[in-house]
PDB file of N, CA and C in Angstrom:
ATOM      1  N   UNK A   1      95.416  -3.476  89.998  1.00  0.00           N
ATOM      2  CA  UNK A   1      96.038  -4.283  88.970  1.00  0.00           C
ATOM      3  C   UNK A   1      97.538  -4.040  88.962  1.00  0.00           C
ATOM      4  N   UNK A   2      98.462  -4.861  88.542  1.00  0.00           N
ATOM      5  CA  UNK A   2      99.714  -4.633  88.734  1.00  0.00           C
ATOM      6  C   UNK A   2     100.394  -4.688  87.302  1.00  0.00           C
ATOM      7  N   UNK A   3     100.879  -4.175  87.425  1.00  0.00           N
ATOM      8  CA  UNK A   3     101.587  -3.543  86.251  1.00  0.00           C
ATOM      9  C   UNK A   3     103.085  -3.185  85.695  1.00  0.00           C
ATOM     10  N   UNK A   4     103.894  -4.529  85.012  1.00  0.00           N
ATOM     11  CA  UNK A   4     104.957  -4.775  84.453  1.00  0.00           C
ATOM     12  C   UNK A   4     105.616  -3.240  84.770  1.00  0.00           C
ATOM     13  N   UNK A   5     106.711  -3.030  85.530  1.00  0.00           N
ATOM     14  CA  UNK A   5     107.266  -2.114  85.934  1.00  0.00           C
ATOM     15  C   UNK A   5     108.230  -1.241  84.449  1.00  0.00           C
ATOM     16  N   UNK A   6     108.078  -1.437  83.103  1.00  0.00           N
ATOM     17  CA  UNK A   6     108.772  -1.042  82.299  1.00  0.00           C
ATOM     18  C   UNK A   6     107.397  -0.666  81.311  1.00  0.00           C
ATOM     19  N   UNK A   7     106.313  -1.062  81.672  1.00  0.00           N
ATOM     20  CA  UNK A   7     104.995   0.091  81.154  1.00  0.00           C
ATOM     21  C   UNK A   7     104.706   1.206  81.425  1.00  0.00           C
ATOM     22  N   UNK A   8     104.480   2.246  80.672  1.00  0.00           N
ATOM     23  CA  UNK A   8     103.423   3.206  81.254  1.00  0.00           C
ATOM     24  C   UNK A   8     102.171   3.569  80.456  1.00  0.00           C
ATOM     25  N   UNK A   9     101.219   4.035  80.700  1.00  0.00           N
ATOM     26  CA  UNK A   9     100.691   4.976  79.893  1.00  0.00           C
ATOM     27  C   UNK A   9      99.292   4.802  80.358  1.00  0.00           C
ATOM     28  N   UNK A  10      98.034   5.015  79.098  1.00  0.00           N
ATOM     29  CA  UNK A  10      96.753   4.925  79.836  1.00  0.00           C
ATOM     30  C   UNK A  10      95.794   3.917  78.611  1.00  0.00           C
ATOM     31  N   UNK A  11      95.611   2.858  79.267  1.00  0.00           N
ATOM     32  CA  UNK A  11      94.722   2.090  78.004  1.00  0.00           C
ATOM     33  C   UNK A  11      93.172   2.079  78.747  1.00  0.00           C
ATOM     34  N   UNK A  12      92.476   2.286  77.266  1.00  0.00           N
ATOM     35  CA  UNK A  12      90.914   2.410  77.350  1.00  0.00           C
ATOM     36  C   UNK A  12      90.659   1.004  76.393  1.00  0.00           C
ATOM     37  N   UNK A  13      89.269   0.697  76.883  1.00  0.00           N
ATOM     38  CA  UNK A  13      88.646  -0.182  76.301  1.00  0.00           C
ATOM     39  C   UNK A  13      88.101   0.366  75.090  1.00  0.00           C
ATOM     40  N   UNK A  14      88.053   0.078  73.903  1.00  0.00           N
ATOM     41  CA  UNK A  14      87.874   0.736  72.293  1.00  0.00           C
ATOM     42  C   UNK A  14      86.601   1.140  72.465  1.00  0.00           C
ATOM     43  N   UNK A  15      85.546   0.257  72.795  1.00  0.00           N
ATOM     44  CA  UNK A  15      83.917   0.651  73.115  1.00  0.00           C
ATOM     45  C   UNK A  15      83.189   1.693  73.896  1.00  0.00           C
ATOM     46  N   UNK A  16      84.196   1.725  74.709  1.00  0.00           N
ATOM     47  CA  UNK A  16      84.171   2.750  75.363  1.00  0.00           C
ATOM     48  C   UNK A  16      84.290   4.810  74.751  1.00  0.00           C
ATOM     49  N   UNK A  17      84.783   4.664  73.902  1.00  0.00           N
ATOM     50  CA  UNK A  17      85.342   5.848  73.156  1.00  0.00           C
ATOM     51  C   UNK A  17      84.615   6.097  71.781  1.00  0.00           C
ATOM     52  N   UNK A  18      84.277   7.234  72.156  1.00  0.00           N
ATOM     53  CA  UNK A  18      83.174   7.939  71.286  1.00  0.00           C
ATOM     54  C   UNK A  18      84.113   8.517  69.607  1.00  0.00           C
ATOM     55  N   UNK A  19      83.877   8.717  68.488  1.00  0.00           N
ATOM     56  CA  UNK A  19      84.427   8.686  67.323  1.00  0.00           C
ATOM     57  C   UNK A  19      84.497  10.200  67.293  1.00  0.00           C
ATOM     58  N   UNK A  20      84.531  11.330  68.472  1.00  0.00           N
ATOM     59  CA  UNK A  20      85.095  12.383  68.036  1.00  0.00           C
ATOM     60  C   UNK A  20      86.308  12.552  69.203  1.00  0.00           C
ATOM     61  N   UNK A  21      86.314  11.617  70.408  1.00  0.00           N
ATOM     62  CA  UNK A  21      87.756  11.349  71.216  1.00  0.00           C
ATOM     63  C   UNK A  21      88.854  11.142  70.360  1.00  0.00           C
ATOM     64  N   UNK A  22      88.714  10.512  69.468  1.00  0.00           N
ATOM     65  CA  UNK A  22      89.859   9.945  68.505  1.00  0.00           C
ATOM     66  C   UNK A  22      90.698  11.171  67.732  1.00  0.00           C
ATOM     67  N   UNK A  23      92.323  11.343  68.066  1.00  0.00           N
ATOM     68  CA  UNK A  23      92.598  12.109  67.882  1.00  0.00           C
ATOM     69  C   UNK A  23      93.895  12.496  66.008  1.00  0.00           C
ATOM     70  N   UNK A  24      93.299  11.068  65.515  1.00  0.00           N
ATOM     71  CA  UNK A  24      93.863  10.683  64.217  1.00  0.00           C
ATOM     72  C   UNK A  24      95.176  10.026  64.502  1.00  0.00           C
ATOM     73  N   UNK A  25      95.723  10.024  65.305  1.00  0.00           N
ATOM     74  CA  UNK A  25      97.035   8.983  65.552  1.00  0.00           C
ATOM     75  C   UNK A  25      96.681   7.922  66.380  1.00  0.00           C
ATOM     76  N   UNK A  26      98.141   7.167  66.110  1.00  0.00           N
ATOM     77  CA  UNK A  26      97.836   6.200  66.520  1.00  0.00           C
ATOM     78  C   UNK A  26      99.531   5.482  67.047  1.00  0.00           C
ATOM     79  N   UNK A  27      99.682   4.214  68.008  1.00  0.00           N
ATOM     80  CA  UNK A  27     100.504   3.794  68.349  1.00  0.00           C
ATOM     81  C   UNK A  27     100.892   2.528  68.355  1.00  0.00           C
ATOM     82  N   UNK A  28     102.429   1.872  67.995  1.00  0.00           N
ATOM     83  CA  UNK A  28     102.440   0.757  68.695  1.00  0.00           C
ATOM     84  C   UNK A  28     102.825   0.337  69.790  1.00  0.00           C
ATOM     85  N   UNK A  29     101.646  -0.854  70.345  1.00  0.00           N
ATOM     86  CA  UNK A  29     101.280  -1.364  71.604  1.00  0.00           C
ATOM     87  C   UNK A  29     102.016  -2.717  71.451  1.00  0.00           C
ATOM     88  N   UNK A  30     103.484  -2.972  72.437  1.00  0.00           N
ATOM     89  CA  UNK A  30     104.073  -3.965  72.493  1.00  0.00           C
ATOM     90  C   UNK A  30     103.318  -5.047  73.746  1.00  0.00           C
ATOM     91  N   UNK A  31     102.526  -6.392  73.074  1.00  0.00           N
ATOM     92  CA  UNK A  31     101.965  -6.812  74.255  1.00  0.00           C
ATOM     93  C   UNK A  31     102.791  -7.812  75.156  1.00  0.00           C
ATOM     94  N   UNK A  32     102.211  -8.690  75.890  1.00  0.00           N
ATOM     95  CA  UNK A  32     103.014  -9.448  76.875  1.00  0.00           C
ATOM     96  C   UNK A  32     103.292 -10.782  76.025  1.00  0.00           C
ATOM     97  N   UNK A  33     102.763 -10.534  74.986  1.00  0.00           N
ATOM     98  CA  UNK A  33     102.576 -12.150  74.245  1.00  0.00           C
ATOM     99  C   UNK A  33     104.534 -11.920  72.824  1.00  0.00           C
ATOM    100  N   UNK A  34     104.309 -10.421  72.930  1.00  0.00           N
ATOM    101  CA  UNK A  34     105.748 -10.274  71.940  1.00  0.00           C
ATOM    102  C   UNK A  34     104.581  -9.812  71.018  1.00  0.00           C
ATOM    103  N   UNK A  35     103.808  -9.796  70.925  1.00  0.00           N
ATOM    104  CA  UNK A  35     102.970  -8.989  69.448  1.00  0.00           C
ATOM    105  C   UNK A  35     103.368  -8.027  69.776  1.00  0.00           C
ATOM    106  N   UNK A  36     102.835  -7.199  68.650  1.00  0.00           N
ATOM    107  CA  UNK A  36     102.764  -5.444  68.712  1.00  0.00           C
ATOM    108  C   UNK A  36     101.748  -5.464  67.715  1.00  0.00           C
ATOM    109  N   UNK A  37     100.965  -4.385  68.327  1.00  0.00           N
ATOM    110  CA  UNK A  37      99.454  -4.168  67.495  1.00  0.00           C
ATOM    111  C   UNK A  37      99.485  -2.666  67.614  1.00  0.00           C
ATOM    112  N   UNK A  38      98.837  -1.887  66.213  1.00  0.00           N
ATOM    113  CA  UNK A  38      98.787  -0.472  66.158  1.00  0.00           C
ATOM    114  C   UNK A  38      97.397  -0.097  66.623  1.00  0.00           C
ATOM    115  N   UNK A  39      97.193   0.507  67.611  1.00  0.00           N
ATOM    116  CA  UNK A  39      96.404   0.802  68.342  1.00  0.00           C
ATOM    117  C   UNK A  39      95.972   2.691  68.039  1.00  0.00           C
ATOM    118  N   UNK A  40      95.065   3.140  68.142  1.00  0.00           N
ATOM    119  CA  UNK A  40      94.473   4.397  67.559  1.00  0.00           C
ATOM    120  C   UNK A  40      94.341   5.351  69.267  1.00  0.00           C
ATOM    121  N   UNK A  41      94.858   6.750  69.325  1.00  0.00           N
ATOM    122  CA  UNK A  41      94.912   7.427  70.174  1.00  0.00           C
ATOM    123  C   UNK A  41      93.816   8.229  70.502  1.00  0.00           C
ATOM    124  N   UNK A  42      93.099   8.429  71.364  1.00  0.00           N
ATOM    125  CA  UNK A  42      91.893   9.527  72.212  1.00  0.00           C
ATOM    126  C   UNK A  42      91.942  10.119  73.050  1.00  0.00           C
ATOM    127  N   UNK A  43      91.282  11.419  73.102  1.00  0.00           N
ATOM    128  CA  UNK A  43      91.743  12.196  74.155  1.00  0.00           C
ATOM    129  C   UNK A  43      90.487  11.846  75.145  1.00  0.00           C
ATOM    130  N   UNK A  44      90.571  11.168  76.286  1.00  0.00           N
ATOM    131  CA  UNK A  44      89.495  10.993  76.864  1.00  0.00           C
ATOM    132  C   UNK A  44      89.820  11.737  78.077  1.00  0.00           C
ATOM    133  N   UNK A  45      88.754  12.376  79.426  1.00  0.00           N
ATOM    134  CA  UNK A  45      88.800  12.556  80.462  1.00  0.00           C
ATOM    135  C   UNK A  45      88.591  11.361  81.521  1.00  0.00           C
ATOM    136  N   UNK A  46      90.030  11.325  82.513  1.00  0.00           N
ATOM    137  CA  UNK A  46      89.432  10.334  83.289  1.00  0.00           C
ATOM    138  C   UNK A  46      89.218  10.965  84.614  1.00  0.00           C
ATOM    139  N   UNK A  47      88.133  10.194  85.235  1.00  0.00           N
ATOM    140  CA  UNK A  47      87.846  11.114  87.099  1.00  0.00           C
ATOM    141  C   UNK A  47      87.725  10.060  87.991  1.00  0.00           C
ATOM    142  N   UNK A  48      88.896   9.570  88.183  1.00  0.00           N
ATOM    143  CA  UNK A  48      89.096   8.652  89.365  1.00  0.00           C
ATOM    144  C   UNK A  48      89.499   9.454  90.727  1.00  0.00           C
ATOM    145  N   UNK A  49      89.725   9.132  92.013  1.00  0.00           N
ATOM    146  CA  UNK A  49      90.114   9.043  92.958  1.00  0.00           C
ATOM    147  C   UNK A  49      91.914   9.230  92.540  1.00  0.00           C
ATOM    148  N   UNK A  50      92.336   8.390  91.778  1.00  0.00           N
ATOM    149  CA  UNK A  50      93.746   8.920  91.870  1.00  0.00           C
ATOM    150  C   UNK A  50      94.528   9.397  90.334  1.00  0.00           C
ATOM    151  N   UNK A  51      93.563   9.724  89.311  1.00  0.00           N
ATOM    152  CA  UNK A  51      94.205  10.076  88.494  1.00  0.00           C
ATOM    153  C   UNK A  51      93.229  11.131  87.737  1.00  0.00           C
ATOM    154  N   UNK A  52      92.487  12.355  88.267  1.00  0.00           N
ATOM    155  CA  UNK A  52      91.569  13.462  87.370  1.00  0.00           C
ATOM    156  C   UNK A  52      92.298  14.039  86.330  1.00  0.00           C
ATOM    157  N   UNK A  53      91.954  13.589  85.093  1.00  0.00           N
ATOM    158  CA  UNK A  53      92.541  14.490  84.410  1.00  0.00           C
ATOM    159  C   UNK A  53      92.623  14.141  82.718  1.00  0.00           C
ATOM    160  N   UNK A  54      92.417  14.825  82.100  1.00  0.00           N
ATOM    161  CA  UNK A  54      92.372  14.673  80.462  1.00  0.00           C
ATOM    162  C   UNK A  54      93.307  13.952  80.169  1.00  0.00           C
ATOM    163  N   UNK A  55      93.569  12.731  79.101  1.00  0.00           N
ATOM    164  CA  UNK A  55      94.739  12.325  78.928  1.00  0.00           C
ATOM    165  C   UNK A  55      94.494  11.285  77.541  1.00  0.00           C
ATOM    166  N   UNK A  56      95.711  11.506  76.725  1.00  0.00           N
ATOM    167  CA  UNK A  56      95.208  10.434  75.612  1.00  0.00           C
ATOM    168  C   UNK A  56      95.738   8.863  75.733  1.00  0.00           C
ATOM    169  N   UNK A  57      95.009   8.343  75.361  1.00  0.00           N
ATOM    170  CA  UNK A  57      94.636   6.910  75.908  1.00  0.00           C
ATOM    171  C   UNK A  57      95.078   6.084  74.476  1.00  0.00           C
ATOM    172  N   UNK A  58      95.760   4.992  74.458  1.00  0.00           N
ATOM    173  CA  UNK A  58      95.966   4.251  73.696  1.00  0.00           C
ATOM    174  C   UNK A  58      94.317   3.170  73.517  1.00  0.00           C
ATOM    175  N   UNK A  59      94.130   2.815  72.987  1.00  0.00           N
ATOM    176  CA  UNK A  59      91.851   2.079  72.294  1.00  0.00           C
ATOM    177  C   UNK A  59      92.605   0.739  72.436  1.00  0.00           C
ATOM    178  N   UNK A  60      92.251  -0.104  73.005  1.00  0.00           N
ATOM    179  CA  UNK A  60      92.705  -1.530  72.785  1.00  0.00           C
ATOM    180  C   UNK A  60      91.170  -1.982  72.789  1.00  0.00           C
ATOM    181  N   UNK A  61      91.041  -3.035  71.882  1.00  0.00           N
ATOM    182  CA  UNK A  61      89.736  -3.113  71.432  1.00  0.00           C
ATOM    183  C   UNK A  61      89.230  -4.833  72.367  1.00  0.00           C
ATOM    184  N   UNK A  62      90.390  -5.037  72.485  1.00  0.00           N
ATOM    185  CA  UNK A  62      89.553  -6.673  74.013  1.00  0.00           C
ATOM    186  C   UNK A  62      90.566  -5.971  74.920  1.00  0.00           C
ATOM    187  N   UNK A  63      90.499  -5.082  75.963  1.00  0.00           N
ATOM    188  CA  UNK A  63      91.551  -4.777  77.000  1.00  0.00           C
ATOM    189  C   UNK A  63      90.792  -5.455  77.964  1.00  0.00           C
ATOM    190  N   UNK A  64      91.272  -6.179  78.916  1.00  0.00           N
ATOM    191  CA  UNK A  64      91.065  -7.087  80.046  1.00  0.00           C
ATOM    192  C   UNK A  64      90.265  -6.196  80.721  1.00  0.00           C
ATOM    193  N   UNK A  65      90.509  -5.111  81.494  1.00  0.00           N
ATOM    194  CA  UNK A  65      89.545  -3.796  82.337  1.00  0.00           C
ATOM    195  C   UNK A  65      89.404  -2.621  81.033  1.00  0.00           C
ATOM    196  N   UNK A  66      88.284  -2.189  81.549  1.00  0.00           N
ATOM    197  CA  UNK A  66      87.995  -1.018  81.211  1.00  0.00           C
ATOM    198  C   UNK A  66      89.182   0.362  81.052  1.00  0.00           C
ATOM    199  N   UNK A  67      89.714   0.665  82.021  1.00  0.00           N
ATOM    200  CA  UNK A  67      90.544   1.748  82.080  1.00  0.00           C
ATOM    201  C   UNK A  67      91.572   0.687  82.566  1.00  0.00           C
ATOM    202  N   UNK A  68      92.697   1.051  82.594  1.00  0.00           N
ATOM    203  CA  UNK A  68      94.183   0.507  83.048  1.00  0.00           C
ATOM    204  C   UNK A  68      95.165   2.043  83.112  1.00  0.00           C
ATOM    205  N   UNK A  69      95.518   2.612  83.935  1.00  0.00           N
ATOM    206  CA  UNK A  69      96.354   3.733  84.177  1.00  0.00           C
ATOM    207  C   UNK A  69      97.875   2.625  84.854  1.00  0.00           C
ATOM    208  N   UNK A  70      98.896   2.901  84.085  1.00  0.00           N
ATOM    209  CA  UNK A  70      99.714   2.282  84.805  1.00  0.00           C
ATOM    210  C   UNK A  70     100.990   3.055  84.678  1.00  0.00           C
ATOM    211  N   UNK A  71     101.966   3.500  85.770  1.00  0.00           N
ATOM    212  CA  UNK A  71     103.243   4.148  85.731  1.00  0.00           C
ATOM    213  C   UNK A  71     102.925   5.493  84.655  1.00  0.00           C
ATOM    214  N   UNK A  72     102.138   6.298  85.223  1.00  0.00           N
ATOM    215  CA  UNK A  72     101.902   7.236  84.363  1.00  0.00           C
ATOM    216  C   UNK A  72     102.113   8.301  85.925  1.00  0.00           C
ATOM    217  N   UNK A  73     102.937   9.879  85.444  1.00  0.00           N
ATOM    218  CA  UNK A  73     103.619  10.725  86.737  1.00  0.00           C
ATOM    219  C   UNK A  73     102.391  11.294  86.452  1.00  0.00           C
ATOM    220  N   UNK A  74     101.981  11.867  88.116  1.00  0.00           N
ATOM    221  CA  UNK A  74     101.081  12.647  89.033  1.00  0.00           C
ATOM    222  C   UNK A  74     100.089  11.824  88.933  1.00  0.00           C
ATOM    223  N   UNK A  75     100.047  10.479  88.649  1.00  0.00           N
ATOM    224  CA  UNK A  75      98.875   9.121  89.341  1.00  0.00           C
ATOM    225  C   UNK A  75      98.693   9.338  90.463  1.00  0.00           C
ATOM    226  N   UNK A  76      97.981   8.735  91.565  1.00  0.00           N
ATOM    227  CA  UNK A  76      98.166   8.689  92.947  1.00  0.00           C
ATOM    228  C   UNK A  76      98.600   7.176  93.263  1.00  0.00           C
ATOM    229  N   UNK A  77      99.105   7.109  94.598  1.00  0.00           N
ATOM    230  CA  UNK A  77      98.897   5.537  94.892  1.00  0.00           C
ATOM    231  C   UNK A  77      97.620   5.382  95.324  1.00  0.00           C
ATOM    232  N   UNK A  78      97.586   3.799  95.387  1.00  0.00           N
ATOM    233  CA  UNK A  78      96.103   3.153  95.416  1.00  0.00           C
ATOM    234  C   UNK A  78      95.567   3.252  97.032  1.00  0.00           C
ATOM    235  N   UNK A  79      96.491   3.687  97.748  1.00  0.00           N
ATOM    236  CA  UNK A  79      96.291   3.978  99.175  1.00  0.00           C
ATOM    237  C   UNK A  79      95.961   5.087  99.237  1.00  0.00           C
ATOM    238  N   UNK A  80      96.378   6.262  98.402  1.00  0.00           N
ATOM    239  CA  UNK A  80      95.911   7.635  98.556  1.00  0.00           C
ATOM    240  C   UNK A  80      94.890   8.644  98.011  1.00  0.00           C
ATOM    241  N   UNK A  81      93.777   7.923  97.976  1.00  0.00           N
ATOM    242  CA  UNK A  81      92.575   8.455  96.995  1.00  0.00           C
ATOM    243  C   UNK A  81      92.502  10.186  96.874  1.00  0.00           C
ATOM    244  N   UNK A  82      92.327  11.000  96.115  1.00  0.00           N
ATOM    245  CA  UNK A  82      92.669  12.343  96.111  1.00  0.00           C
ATOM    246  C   UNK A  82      91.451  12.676  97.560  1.00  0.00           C
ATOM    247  N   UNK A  83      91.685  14.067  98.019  1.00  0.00           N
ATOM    248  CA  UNK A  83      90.837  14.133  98.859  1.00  0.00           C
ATOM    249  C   UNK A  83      89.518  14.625  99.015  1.00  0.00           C
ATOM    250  N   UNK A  84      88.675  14.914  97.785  1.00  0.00           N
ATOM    251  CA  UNK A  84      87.625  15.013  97.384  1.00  0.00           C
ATOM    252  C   UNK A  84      87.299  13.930  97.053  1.00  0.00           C
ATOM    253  N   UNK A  85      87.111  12.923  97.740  1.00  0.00           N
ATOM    254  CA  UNK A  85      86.653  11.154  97.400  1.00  0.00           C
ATOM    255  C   UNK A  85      86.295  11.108  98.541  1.00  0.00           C
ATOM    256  N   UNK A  86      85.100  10.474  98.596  1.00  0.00           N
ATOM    257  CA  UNK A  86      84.475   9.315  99.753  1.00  0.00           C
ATOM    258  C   UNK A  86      84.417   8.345  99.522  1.00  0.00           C
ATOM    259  N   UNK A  87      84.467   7.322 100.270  1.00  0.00           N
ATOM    260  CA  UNK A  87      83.930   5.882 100.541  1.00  0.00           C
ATOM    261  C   UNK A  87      82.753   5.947 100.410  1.00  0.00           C
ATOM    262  N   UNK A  88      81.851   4.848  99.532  1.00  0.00           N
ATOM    263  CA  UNK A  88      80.644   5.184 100.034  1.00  0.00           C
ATOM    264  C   UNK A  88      79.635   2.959  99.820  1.00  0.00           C
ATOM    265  N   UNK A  89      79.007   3.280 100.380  1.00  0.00           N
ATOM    266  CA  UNK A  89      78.374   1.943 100.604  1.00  0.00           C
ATOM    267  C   UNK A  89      77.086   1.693  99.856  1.00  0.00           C
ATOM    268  N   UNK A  90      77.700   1.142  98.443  1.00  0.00           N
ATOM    269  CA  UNK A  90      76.761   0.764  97.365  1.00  0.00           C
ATOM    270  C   UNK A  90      74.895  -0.100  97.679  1.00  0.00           C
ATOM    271  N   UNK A  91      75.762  -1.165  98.301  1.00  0.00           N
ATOM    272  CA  UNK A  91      74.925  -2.334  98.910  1.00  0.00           C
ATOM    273  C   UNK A  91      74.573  -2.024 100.640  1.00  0.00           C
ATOM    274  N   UNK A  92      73.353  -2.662 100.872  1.00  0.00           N
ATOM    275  CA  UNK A  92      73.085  -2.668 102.612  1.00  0.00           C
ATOM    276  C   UNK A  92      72.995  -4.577 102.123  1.00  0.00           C
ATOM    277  N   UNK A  93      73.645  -5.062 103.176  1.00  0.00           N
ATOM    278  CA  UNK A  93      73.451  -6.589 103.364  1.00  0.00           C
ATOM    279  C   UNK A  93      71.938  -6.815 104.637  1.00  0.00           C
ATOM    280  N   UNK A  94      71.652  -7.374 104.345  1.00  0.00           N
ATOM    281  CA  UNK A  94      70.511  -8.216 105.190  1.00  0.00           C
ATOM    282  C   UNK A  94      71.004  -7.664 106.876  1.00  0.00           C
ATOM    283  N   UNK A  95      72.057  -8.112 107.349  1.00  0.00           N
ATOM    284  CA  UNK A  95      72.522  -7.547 109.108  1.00  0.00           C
ATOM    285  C   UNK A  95      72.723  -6.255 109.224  1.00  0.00           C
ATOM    286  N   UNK A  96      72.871  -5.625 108.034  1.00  0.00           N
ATOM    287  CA  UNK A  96      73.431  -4.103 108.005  1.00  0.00           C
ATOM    288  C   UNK A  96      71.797  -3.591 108.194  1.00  0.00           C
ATOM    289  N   UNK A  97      71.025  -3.850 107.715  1.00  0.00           N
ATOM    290  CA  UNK A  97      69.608  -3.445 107.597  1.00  0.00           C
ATOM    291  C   UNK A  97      69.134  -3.954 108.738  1.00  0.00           C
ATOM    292  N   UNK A  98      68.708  -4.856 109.315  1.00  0.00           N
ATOM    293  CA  UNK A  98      68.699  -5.352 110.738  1.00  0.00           C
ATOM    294  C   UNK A  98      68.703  -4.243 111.721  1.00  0.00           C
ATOM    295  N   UNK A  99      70.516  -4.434 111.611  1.00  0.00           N
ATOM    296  CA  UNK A  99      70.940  -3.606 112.560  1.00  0.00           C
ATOM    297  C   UNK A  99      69.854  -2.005 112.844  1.00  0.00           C
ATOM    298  N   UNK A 100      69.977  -1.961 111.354  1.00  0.00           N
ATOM    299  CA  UNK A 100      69.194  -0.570 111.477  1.00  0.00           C
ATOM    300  C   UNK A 100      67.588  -0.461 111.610  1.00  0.00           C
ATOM    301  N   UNK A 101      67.225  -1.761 111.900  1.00  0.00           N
ATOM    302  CA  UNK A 101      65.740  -1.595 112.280  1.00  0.00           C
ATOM    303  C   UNK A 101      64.848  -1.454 111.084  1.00  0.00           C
ATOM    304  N   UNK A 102      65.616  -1.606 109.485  1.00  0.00           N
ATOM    305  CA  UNK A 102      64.803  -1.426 108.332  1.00  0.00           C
ATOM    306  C   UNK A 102      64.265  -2.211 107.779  1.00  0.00           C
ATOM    307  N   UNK A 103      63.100  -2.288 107.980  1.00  0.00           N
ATOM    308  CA  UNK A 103      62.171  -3.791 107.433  1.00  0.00           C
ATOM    309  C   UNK A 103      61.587  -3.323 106.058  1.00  0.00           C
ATOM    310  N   UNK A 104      61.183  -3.615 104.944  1.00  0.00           N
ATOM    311  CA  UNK A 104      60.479  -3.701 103.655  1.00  0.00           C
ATOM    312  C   UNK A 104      59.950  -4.890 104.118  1.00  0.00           C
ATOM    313  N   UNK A 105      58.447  -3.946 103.975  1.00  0.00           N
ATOM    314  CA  UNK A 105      57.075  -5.503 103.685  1.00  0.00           C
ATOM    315  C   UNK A 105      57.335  -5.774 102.168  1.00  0.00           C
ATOM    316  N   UNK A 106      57.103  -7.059 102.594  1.00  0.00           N
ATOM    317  CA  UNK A 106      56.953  -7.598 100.866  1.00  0.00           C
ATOM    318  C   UNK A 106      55.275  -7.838 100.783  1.00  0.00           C
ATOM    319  N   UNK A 107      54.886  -7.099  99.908  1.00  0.00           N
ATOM    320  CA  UNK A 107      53.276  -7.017  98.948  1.00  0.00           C
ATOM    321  C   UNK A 107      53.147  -8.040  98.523  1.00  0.00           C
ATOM    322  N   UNK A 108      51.871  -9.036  98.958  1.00  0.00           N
ATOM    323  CA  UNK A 108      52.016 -10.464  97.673  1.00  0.00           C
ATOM    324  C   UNK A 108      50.602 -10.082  97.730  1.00  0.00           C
ATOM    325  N   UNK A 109      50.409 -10.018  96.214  1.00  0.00           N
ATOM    326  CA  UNK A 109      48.443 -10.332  95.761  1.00  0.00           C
ATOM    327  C   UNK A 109      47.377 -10.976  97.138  1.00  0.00           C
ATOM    328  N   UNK A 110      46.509 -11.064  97.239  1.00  0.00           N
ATOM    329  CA  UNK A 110      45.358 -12.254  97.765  1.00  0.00           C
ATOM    330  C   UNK A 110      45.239 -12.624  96.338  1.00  0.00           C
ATOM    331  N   UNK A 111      45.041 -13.920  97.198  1.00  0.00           N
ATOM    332  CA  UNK A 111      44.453 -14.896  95.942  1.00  0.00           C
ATOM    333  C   UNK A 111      42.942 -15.046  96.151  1.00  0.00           C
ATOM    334  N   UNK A 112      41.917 -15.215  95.359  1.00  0.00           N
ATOM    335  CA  UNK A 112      40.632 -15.246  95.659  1.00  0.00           C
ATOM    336  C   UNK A 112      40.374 -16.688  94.904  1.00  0.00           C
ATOM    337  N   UNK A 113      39.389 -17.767  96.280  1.00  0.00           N
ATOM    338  CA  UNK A 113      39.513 -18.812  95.845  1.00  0.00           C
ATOM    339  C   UNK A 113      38.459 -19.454  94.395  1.00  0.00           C
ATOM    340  N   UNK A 114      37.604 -18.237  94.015  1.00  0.00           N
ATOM    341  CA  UNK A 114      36.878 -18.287  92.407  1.00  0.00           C
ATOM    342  C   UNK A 114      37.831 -17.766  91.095  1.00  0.00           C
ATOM    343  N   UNK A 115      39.622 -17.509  91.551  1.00  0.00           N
ATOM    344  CA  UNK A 115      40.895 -17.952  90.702  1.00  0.00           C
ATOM    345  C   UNK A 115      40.940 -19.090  90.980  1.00  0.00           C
ATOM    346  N   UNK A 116      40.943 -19.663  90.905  1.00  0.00           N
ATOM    347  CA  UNK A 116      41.502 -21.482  91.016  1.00  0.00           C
ATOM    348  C   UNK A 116      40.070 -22.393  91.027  1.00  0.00           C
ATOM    349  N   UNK A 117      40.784 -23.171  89.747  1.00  0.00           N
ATOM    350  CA  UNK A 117      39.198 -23.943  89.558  1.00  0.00           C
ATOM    351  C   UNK A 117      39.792 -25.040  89.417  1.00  0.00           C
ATOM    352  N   UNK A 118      39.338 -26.039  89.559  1.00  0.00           N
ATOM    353  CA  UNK A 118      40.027 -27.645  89.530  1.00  0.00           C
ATOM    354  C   UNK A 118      38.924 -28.188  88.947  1.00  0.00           C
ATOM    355  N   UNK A 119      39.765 -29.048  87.586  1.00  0.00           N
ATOM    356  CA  UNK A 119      38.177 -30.187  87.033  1.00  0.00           C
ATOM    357  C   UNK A 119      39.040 -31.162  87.239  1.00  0.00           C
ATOM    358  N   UNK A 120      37.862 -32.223  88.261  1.00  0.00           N
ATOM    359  CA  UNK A 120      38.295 -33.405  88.359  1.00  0.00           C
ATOM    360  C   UNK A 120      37.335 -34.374  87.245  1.00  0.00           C
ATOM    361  N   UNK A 121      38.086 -35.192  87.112  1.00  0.00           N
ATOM    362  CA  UNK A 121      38.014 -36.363  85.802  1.00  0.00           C
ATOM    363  C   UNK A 121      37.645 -37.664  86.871  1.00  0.00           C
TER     364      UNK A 121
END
């Protein structure tokens, strides 16, 4: 996500944050629209790839993503995932499985033909 070069900080989605994170303050959040809304502070832990680490989070209660870390020092870049991170491959697609020779039978019932009764008229 890219991020207005005169922001920083760390916004959480409000739902996300449990009612003993909340650390009794709170801030104002100047948005892109010219509002400013007072927004409530939490100390949440975050464990990403480029940013581990406790940090209090401004609660925006409709935030577009979930987490948003933006221009906040000792982030990583998005190229440099810390090095205790793997890649890892959520999904196998249909050729990926192929490839690998992995078939799943699909189980379907028998049907027995004294299930099915037909009254003709």
């Amino acid at each position: 996500m890219y991020c207005e070069t005169r922001c920083s900080g760390v916004v959480v989605k409000k739902d996300l944050v449990s009612e003993d994170q909340y650390t009794g303050k709170s801030n104002s959040m100047l948005l892109i629209d010219i509002t400013v809304r007072k927004v409530p502070i939490a100390k949440i832990v975050v464990d990403t790839p480029y940013f581990p680490r406790q940090v209090e989070a401004q609660c925006l209660f409709d935030a577009t993503y979930d987490l948003i870390i933006c221009n906040v020092p000792d982030a990583r870049p998005e190229d440099d995932p810390g090095p205790g991170w793997l890649e890892a491959c959520v999904v196998i697609t249909r050729s990926q499985a192929k490839k690998a020779e992995e078939h799943t039978l699909l189980r379907v019932p028998s049907s027995s033909e004294s299930a099915i009764k037909v009254k003709l008229i």
